[in-house]
PDB file of N, CA and C in Angstrom:
ATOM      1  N   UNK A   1       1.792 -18.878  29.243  1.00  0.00           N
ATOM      2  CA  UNK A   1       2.122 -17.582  28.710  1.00  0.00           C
ATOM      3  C   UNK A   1       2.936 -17.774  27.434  1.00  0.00           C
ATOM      4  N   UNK A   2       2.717 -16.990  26.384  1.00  0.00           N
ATOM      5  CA  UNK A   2       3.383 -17.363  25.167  1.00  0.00           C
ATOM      6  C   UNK A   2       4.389 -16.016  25.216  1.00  0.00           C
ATOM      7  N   UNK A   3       5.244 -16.682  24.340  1.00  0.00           N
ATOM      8  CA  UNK A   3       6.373 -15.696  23.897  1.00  0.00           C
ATOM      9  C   UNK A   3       6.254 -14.601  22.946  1.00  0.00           C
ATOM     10  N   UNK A   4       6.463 -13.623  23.587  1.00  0.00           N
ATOM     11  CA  UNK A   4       5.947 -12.230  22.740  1.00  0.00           C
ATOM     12  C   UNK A   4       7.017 -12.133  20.725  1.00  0.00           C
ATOM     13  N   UNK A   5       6.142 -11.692  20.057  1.00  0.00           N
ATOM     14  CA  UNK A   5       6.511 -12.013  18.571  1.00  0.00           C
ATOM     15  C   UNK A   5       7.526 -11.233  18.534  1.00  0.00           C
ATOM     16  N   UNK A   6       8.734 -11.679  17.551  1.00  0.00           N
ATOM     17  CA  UNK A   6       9.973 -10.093  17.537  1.00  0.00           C
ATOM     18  C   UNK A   6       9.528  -9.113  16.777  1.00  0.00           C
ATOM     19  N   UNK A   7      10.278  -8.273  17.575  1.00  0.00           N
ATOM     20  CA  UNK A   7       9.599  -6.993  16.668  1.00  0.00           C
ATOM     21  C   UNK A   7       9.966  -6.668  15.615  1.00  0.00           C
ATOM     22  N   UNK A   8       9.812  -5.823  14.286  1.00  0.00           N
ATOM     23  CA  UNK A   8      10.276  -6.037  13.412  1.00  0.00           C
ATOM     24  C   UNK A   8      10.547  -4.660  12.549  1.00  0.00           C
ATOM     25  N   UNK A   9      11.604  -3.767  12.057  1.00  0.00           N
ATOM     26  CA  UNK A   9      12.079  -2.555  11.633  1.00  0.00           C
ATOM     27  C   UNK A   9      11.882  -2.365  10.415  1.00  0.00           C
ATOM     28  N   UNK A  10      11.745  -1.122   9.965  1.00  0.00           N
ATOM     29  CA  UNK A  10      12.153  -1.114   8.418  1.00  0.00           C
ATOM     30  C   UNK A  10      13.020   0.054   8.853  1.00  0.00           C
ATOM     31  N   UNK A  11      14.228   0.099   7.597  1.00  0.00           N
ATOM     32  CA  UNK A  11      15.142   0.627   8.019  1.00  0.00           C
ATOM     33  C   UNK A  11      15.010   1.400   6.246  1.00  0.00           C
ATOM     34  N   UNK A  12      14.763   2.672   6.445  1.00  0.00           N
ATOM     35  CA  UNK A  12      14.351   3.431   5.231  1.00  0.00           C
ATOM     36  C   UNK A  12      15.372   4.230   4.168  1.00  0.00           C
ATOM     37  N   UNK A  13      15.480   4.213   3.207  1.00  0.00           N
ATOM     38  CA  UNK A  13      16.208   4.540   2.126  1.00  0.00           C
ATOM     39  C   UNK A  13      16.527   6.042   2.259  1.00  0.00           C
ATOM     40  N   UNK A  14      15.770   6.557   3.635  1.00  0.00           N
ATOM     41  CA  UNK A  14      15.936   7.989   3.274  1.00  0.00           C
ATOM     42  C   UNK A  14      16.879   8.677   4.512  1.00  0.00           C
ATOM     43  N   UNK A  15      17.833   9.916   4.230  1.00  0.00           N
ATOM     44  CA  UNK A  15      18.820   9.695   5.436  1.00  0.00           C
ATOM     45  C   UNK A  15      17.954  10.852   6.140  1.00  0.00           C
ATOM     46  N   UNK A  16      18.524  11.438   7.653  1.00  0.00           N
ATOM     47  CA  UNK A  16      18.227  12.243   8.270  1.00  0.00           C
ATOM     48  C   UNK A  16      17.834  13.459   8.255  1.00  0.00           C
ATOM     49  N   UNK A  17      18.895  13.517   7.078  1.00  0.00           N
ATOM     50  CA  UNK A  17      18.633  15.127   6.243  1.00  0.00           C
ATOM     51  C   UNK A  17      17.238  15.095   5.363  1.00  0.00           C
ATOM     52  N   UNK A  18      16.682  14.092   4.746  1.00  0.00           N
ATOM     53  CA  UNK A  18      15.200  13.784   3.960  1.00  0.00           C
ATOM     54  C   UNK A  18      15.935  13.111   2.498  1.00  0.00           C
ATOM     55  N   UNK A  19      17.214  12.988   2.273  1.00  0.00           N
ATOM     56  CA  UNK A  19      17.914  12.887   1.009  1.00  0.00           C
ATOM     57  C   UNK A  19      17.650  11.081   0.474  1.00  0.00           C
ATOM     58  N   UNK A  20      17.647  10.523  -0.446  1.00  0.00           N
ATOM     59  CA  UNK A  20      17.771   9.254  -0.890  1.00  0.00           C
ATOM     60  C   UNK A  20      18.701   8.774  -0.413  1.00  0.00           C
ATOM     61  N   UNK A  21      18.319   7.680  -0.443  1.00  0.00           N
ATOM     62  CA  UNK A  21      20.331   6.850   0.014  1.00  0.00           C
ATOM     63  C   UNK A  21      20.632   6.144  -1.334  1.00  0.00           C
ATOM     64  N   UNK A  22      22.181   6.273  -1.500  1.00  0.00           N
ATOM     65  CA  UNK A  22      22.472   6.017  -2.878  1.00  0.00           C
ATOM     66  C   UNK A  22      23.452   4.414  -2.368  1.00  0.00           C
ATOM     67  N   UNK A  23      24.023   3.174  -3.537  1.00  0.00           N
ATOM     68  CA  UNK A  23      23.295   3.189  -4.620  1.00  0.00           C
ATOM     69  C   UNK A  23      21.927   3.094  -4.348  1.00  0.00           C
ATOM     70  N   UNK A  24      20.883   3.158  -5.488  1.00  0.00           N
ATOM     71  CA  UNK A  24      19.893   2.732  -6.187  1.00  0.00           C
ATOM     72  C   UNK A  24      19.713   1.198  -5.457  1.00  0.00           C
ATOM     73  N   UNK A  25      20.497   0.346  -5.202  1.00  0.00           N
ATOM     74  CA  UNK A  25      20.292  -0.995  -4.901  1.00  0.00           C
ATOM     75  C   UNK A  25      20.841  -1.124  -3.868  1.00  0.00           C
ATOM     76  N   UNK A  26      20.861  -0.238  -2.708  1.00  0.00           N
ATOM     77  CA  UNK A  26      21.642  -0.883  -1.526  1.00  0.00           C
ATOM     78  C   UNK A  26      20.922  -1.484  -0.832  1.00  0.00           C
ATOM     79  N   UNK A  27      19.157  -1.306  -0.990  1.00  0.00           N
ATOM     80  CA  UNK A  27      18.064  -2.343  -0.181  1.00  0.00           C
ATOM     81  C   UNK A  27      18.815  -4.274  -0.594  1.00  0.00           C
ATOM     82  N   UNK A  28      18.468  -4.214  -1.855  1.00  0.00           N
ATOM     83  CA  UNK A  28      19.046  -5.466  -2.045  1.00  0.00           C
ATOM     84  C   UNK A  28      20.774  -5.989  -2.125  1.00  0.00           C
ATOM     85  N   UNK A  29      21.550  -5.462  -1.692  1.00  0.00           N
ATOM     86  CA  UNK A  29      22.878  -5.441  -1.560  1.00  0.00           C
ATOM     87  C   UNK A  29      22.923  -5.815  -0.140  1.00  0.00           C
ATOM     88  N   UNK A  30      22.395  -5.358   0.878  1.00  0.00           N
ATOM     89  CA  UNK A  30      22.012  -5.109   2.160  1.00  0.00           C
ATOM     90  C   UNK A  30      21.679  -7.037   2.804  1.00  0.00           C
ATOM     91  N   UNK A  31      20.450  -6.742   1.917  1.00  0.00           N
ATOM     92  CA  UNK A  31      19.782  -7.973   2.439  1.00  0.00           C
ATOM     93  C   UNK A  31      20.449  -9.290   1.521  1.00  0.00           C
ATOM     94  N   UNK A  32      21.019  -9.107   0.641  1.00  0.00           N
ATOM     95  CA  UNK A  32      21.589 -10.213   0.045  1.00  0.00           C
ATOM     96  C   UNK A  32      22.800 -10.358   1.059  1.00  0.00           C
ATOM     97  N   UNK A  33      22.886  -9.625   1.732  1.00  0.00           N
ATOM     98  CA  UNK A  33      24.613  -9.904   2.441  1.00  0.00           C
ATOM     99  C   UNK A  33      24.178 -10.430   4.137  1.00  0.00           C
ATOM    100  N   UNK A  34      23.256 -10.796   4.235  1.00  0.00           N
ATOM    101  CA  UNK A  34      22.613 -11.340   5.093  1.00  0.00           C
ATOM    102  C   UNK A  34      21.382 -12.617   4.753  1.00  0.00           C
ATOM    103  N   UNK A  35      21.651 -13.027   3.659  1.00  0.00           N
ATOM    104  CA  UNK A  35      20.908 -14.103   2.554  1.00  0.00           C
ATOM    105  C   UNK A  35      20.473 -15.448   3.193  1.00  0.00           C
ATOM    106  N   UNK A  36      22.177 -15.489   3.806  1.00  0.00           N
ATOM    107  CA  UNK A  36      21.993 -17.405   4.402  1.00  0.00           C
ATOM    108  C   UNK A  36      21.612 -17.021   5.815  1.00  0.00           C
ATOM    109  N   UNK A  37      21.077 -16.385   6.644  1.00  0.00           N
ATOM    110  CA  UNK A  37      20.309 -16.405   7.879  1.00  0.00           C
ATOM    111  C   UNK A  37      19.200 -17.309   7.528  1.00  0.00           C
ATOM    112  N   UNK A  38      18.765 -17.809   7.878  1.00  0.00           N
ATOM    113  CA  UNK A  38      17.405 -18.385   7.818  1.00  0.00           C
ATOM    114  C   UNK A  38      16.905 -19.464   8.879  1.00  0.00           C
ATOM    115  N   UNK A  39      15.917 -19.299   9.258  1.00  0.00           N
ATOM    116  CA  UNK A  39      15.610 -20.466   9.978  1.00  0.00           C
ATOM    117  C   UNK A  39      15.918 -21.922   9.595  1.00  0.00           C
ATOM    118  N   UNK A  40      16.301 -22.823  11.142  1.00  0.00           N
ATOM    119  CA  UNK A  40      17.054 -23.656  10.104  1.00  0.00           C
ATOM    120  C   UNK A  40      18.684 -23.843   9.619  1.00  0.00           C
ATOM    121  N   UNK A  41      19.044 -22.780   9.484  1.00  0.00           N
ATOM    122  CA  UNK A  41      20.413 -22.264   8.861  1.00  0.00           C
ATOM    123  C   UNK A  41      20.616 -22.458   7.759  1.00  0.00           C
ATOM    124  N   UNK A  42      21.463 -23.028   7.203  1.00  0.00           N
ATOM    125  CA  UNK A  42      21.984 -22.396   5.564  1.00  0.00           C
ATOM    126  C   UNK A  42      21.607 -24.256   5.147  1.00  0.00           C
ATOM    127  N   UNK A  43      20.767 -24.164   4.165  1.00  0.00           N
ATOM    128  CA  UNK A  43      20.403 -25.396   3.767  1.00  0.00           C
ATOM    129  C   UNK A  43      21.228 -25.774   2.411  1.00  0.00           C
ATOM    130  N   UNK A  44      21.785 -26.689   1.910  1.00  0.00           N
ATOM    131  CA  UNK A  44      22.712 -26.919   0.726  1.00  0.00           C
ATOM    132  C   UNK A  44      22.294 -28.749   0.140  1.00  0.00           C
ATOM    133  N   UNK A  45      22.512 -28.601  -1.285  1.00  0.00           N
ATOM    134  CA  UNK A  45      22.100 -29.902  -2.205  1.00  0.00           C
ATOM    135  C   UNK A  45      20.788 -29.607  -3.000  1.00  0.00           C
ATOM    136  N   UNK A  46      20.488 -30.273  -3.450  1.00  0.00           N
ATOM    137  CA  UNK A  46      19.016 -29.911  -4.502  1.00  0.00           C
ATOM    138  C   UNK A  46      18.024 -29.085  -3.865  1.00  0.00           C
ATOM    139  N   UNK A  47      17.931 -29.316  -2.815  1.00  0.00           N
ATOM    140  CA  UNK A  47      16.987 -28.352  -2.155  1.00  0.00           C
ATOM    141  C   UNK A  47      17.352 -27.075  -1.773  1.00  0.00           C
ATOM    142  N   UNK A  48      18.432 -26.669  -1.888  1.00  0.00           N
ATOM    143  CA  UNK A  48      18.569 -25.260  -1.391  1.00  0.00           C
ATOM    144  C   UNK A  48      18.270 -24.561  -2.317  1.00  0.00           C
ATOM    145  N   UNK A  49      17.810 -23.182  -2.502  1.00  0.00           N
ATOM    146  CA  UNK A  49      17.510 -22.072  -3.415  1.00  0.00           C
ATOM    147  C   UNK A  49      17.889 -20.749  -2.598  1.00  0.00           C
ATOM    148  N   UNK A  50      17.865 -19.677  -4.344  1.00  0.00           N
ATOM    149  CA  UNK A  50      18.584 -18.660  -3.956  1.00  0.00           C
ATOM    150  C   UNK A  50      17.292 -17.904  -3.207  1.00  0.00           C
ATOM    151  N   UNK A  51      17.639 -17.086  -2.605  1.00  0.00           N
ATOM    152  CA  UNK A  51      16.837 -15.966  -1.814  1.00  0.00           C
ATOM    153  C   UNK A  51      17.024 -15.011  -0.602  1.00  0.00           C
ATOM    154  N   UNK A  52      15.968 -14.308  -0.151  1.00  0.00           N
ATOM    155  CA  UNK A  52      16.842 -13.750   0.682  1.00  0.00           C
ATOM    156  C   UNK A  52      16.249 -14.092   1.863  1.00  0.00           C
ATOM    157  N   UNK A  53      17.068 -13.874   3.287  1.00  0.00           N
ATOM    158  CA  UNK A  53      16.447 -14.263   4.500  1.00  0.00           C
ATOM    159  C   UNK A  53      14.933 -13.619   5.087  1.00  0.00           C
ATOM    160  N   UNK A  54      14.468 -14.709   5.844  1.00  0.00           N
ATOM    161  CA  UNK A  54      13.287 -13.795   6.125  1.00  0.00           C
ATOM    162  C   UNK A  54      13.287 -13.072   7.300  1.00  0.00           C
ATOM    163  N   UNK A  55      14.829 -12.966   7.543  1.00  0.00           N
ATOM    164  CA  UNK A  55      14.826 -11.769   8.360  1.00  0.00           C
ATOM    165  C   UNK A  55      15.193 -10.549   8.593  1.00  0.00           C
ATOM    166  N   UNK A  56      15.729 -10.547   7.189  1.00  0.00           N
ATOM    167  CA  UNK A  56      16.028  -9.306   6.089  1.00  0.00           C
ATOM    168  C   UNK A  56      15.652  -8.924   4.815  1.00  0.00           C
ATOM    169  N   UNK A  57      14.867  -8.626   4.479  1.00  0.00           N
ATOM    170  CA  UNK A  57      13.967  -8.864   2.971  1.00  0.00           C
ATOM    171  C   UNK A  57      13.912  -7.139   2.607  1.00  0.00           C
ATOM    172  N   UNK A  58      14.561  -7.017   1.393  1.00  0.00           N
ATOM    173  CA  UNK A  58      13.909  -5.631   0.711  1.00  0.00           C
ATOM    174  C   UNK A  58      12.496  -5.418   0.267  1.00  0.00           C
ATOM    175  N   UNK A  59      11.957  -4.033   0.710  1.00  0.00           N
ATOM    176  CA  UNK A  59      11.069  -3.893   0.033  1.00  0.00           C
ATOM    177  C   UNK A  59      11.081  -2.258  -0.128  1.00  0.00           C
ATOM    178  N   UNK A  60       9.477  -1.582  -1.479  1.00  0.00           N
ATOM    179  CA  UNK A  60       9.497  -0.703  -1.436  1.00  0.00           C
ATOM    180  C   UNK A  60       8.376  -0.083  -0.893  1.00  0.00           C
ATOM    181  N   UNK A  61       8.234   0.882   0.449  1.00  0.00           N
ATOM    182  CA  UNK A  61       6.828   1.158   0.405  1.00  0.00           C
ATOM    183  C   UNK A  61       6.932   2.793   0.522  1.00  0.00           C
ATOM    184  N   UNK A  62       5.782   2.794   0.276  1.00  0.00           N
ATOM    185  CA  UNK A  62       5.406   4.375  -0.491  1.00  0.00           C
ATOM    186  C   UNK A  62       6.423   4.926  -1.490  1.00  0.00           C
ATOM    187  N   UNK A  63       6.878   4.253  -2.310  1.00  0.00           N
ATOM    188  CA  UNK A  63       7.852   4.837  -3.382  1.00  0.00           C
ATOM    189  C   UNK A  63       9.592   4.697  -2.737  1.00  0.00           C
ATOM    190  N   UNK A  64       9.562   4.354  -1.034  1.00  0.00           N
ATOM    191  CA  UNK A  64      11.017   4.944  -0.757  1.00  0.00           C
ATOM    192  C   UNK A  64      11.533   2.775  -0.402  1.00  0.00           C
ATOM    193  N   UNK A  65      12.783   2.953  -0.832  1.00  0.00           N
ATOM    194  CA  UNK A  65      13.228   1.621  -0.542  1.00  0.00           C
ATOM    195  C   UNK A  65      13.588   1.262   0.705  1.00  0.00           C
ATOM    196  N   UNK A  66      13.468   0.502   0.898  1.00  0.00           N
ATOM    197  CA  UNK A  66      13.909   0.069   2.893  1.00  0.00           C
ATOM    198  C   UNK A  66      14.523  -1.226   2.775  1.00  0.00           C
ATOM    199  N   UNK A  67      14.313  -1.781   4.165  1.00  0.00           N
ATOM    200  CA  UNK A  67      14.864  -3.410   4.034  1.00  0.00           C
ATOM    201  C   UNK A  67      14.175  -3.273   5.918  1.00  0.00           C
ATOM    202  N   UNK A  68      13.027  -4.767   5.650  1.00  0.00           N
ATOM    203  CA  UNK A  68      12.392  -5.296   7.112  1.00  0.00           C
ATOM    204  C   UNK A  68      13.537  -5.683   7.778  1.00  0.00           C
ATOM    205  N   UNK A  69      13.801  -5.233   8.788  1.00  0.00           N
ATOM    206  CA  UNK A  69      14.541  -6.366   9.466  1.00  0.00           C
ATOM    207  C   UNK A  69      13.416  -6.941  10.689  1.00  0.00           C
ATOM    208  N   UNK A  70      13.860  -8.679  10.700  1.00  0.00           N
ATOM    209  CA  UNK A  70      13.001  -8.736  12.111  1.00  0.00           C
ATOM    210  C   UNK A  70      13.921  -9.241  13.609  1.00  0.00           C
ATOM    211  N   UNK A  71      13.638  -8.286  14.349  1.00  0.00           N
ATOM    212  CA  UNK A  71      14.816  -9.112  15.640  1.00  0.00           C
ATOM    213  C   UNK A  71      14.902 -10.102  15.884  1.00  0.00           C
ATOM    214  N   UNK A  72      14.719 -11.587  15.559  1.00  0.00           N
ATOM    215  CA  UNK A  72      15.064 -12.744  15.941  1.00  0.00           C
ATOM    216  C   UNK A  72      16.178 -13.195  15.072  1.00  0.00           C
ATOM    217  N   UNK A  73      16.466 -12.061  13.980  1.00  0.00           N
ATOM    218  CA  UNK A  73      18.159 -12.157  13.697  1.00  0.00           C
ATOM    219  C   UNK A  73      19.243 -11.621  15.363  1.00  0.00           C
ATOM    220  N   UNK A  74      18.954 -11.094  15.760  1.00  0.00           N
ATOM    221  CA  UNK A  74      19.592 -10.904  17.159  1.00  0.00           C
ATOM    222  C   UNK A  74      20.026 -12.260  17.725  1.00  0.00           C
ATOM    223  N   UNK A  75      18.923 -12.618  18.050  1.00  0.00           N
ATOM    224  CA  UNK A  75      19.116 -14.309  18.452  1.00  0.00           C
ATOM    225  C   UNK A  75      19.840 -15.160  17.631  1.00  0.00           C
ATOM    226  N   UNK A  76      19.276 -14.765  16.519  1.00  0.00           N
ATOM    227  CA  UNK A  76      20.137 -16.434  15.495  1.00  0.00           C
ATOM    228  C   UNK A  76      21.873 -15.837  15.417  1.00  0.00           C
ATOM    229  N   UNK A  77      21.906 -14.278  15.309  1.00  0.00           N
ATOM    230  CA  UNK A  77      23.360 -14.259  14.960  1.00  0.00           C
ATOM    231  C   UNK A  77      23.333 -12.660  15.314  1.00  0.00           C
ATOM    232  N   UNK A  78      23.688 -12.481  17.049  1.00  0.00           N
ATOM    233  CA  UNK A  78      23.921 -11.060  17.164  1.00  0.00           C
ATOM    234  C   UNK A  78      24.948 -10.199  15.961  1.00  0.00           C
ATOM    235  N   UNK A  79      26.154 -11.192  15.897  1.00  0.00           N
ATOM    236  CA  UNK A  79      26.726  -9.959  14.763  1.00  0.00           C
ATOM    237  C   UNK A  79      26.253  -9.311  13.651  1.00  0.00           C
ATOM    238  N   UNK A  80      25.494 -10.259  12.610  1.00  0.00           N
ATOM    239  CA  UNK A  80      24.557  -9.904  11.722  1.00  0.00           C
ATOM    240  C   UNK A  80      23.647  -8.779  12.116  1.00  0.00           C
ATOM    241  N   UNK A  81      23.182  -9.074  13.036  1.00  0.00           N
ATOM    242  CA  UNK A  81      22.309  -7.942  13.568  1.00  0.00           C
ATOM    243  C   UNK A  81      22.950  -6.817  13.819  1.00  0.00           C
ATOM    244  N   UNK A  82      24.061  -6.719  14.697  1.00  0.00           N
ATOM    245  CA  UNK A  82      24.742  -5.531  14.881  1.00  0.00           C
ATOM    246  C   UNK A  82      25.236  -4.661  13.374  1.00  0.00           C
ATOM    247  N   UNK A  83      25.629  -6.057  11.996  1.00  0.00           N
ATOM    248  CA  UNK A  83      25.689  -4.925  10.970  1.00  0.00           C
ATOM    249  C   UNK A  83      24.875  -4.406  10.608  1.00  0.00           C
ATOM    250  N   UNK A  84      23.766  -4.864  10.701  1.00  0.00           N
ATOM    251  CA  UNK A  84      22.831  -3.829   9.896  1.00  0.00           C
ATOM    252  C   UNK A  84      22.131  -2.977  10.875  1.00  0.00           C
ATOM    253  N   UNK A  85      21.672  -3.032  12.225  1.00  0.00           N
ATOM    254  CA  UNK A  85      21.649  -1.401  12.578  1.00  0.00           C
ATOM    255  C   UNK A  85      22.737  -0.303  12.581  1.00  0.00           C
ATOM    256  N   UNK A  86      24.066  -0.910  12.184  1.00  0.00           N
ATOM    257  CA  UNK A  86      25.154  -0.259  11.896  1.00  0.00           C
ATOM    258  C   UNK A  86      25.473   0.515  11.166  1.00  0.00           C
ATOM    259  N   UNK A  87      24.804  -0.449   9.880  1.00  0.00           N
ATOM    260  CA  UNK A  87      24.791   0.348   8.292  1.00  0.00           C
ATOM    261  C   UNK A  87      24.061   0.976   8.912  1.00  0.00           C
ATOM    262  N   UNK A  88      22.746   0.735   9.193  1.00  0.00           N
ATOM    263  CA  UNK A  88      21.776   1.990   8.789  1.00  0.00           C
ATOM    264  C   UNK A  88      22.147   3.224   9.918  1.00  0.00           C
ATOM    265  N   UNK A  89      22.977   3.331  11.123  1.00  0.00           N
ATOM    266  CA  UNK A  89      23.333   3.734  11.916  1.00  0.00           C
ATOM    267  C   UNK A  89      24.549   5.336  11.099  1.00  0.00           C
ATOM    268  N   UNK A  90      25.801   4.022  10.738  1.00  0.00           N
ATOM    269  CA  UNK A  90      26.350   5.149   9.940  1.00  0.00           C
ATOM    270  C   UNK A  90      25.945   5.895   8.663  1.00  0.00           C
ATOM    271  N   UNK A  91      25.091   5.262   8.030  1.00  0.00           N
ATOM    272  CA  UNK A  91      24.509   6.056   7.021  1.00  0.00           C
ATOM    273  C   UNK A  91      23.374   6.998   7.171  1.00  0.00           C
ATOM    274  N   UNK A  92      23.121   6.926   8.338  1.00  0.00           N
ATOM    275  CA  UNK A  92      22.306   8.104   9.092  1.00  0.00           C
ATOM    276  C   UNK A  92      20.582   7.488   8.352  1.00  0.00           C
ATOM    277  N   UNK A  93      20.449   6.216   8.294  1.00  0.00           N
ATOM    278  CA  UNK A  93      19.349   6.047   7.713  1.00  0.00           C
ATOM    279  C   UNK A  93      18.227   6.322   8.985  1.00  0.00           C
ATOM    280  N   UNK A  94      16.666   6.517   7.903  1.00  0.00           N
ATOM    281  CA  UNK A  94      15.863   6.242   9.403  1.00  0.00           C
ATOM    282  C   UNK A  94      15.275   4.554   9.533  1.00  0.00           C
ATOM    283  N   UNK A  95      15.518   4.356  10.895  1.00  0.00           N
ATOM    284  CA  UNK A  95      15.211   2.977  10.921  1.00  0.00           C
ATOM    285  C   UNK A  95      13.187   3.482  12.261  1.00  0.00           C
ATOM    286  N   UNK A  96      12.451   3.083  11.685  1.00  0.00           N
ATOM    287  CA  UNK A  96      11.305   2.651  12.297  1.00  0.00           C
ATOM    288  C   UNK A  96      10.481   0.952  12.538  1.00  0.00           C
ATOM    289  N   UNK A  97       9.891   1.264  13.883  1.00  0.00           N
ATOM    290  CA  UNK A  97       9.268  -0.256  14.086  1.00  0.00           C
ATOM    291  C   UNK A  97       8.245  -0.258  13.581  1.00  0.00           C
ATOM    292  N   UNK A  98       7.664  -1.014  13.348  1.00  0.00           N
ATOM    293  CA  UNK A  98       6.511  -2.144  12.533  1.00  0.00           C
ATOM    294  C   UNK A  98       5.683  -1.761  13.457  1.00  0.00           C
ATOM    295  N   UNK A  99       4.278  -1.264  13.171  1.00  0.00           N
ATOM    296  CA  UNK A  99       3.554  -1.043  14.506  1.00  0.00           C
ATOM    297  C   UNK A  99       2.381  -2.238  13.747  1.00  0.00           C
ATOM    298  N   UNK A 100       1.487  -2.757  14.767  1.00  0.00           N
ATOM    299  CA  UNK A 100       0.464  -3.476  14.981  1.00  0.00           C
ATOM    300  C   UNK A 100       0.730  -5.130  14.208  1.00  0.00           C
ATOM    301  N   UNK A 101      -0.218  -5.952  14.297  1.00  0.00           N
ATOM    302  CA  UNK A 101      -0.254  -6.917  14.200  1.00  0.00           C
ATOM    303  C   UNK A 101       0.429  -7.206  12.951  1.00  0.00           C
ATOM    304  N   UNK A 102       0.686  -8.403  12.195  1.00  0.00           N
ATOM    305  CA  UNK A 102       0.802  -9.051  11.051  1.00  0.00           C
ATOM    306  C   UNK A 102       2.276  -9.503  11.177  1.00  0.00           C
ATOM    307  N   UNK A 103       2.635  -9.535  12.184  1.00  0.00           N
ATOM    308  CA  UNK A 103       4.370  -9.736  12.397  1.00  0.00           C
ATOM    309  C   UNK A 103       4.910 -11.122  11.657  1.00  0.00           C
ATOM    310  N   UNK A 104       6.092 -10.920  10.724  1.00  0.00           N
ATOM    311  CA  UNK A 104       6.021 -12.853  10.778  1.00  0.00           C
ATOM    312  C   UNK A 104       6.972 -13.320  11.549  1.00  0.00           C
ATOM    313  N   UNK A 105       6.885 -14.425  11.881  1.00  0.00           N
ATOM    314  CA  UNK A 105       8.241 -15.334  13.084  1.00  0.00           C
ATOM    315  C   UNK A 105       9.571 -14.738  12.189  1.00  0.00           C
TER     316      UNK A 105
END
């Protein structure tokens, strides 16, 4: 039996009321402050590069900004995880799951 894939959120730029969430850059503010998660953990010397985790990554879809989260940040580092359904919690963002296939680890 294999281990079921984590599931994975986008947590949307837009609050409860239908309004934008301000700044302009809090997708990438967000996920940069969760940067060194990564599988692996925080790699350092010639090989490390900047970027963001792949278990927090901004993106924009249909025009509105979000940020993926995928739950196997839970595992690597419940607190991390707890901030950001937090943010998006107190900022009244909407957070939705990822429906159907294409999940990444």
């Amino acid at each position: 039996m294999t281990a079921p894939h984590p599931r994975e959120f986008y947590i949307q730029g837009i609050t409860r009321s239908g309004r934008a969430f301000r700044p302009s850059d809090w997708a990438e503010r967000l996920a940069g402050a969760l940067s060194s998660f990564r599988p692996g953990g925080v790699q350092s010397g010639p090989g490390a590069r900047i970027g963001y985790s792949p278990y927090c990554v901004p993106r924009v879809i249909e025009g509105v900004k979000c940020v993926l989260v995928n739950e196997a940040l839970r595992d690597i580092e419940p607190m991390a995880w707890d901030f950001v359904m937090n943010f998006a919690r107190d900022n009244e963002l909407r957070v939705l799951e990822v429906a159907g296939k294409g999940r990444r680890p």
